[in-house]
Protein backbone atom coordinates (compact mmCIF):
# COMPACT_ATOMS: atom_id res chain seq x y z
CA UNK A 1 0.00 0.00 0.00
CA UNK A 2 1.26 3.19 -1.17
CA UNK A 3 1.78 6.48 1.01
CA UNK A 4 -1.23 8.08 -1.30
CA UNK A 5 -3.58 4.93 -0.66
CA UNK A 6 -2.99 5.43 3.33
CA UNK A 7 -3.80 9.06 3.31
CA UNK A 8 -6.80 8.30 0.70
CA UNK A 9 -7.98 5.81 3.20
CA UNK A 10 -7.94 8.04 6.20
CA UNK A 11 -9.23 11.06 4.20
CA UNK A 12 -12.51 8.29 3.57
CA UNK A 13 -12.53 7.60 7.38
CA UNK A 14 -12.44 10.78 8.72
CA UNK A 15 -15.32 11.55 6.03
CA UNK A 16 -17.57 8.49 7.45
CA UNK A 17 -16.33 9.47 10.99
CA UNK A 18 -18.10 12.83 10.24
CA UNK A 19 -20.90 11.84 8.58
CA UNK A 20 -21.75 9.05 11.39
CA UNK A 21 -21.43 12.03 13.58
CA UNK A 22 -23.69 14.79 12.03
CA UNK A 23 -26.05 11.67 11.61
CA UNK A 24 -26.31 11.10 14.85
CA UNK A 25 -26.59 14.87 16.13
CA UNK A 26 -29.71 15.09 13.53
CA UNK A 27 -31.01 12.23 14.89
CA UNK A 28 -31.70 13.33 18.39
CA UNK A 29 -32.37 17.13 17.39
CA UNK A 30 -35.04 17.58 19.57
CA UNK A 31 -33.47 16.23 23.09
CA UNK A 32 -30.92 19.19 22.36
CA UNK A 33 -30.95 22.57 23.39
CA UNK A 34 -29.93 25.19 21.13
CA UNK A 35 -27.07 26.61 22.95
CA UNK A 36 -25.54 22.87 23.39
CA UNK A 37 -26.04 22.33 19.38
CA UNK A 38 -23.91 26.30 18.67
CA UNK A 39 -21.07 26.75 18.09
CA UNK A 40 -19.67 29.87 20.43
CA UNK A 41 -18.79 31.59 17.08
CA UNK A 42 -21.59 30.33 15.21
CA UNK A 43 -23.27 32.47 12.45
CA UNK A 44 -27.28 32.12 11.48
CA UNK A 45 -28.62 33.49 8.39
CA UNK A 46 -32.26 33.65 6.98
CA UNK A 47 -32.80 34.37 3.86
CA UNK A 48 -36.80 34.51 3.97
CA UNK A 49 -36.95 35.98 0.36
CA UNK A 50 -40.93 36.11 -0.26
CA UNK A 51 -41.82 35.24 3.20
CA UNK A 52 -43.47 38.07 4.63
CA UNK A 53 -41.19 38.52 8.11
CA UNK A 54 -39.88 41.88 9.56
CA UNK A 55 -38.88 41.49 12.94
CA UNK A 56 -37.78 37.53 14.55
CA UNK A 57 -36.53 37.81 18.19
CA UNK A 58 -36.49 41.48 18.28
CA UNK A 59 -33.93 41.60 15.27
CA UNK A 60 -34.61 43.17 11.74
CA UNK A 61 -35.30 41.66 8.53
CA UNK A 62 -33.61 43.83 5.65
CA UNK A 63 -35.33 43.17 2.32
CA UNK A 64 -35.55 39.42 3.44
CA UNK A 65 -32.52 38.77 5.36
CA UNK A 66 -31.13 38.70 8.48
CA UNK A 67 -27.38 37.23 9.51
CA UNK A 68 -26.52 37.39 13.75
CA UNK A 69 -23.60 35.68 15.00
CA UNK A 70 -23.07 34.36 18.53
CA UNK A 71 -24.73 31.27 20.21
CA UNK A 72 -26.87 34.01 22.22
CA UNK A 73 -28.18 35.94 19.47
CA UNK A 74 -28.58 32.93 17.18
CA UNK A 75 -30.51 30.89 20.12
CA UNK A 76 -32.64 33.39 20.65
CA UNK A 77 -33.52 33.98 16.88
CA UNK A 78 -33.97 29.87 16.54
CA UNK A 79 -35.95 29.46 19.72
CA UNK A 80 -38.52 32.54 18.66
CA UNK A 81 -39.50 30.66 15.65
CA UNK A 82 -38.51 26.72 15.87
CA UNK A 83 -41.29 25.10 17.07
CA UNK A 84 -43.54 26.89 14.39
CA UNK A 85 -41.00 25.87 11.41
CA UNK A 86 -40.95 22.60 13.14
CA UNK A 87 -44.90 22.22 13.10
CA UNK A 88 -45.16 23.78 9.40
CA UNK A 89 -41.78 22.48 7.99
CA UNK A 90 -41.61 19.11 5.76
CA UNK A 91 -37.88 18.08 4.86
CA UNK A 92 -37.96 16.01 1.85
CA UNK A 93 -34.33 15.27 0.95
CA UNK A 94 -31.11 15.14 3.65
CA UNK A 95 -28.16 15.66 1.76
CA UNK A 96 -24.44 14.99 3.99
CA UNK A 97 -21.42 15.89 3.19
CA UNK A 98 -18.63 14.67 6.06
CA UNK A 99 -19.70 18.37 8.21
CA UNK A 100 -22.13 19.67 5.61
CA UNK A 101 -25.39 19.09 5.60
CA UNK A 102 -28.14 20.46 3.46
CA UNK A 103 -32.06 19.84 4.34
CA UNK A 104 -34.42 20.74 1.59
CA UNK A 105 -38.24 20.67 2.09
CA UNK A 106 -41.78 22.47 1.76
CA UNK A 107 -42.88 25.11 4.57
CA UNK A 108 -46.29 26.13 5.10
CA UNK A 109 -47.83 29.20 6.21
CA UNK A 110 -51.17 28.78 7.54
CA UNK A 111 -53.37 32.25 6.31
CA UNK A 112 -55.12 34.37 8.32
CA UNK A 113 -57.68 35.15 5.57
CA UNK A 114 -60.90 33.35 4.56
CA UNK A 115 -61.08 30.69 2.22
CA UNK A 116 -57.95 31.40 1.00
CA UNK A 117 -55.04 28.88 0.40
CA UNK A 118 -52.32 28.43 2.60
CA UNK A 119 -48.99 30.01 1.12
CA UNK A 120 -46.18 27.27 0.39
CA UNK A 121 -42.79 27.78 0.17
CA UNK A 122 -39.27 25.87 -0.84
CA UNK A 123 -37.05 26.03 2.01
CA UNK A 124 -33.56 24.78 2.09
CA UNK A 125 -31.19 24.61 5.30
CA UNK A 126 -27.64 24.17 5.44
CA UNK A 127 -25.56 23.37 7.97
CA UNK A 128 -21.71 23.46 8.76
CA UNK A 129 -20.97 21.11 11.81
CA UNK A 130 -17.66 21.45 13.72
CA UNK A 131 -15.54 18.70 14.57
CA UNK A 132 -16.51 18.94 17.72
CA UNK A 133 -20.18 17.66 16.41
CA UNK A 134 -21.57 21.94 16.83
CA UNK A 135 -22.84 24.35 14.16
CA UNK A 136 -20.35 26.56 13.03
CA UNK A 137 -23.01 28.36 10.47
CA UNK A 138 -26.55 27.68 9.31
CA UNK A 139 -28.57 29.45 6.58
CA UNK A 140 -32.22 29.17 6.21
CA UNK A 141 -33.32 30.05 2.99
CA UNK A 142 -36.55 30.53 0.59
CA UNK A 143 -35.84 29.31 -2.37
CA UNK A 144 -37.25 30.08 -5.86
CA UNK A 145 -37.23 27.13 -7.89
CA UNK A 146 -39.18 28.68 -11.16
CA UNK A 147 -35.72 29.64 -12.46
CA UNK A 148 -34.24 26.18 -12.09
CA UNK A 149 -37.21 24.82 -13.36
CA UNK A 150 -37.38 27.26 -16.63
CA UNK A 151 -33.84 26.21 -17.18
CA UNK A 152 -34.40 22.50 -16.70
CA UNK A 153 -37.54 23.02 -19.22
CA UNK A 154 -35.75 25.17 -21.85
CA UNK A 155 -33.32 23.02 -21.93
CA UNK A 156 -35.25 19.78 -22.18
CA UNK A 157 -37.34 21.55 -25.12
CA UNK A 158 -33.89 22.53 -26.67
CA UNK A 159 -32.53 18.85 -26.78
CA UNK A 160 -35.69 17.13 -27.13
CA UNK A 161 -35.84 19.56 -30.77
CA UNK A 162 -32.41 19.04 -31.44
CA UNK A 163 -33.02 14.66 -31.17
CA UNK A 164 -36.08 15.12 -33.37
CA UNK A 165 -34.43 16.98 -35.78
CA UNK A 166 -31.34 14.83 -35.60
CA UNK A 167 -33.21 11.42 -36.65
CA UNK A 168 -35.36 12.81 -39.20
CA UNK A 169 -34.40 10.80 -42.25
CA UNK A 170 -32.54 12.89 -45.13
């Protein structure tokens, strides 16, 4: 076994090791408090985009964005609004990465108004664990898929013309 295949190998271990590890932190999520799952250091941004939020935890939303950094300020953000986004929030897909994680689902706003729909939006969450098994930095973030999904269907127009065209007999 070469020097490369040793440090391959334990560049794959410490991947699994990590992996095994953020696994197991999102596993028992809820028997953790926040300030136990933060990093000292750690840095929280939303990025609410067409969700209709000004204020969260006595902090500011700026044209659909805030960023705080510090387990304080970033508990106190998460704990304001958690157990709503928990209630409301579906993930669908759980993507990790050794110490990156990314959490994509569907969130649902209940209205206020009568016989009106509820509003549903994409929300994707990514997270940056230290090695140490605590978020370093989370984002929270609306997503607009109608751009992907006009490039996906341009593009699946574009070849599906372009294989017509290319097996029409001369």
């Amino acid at each position: 076994m070469t020097t490369r295949d040793v440090k391959r190998q334990v560049e794959a271990d410490d991947l699994v090791r990590a992996r095994n590890m953020v696994d197991f932190i999102l596993r028992d999520w809820n028997f953790m408090a926040w300030t136990g799952l933060l990093a000292d250091d750690v840095v929280l941004s939303l990025k609410l985009g067409a969700i209709d939020l000004h204020e969260i935890a006595g902090f500011e939303i700026v044209l659909g964005e805030l960023q705080v950094i510090g387990v304080g300020n970033a508990a106190r953000v998460l704990d304001s609004f958690y157990d709503e986004i928990r209630r409301n929030l579906s993930i669908t897909t759980k993507l990790i990465s050794g110490y990156n994680v990314v959490m994509a689902g569907n969130l649902v706003m209940p209205t206020t108004k009568e016989n009106a729909t509820d509003n549903s939006y994409p929300i994707s969450i990514y997270m940056k664990f230290s090695s140490e098994g605590q978020i370093a930095n989370m984002t929270i973030a609306q997503v607009d898929l109608h751009p992907l999904a006009n490039a996906v269907w341009s593009a699946a127009q574009g070849d599906a013309i372009l294989s017509v065209q290319d097996n029409v007999p001369s």
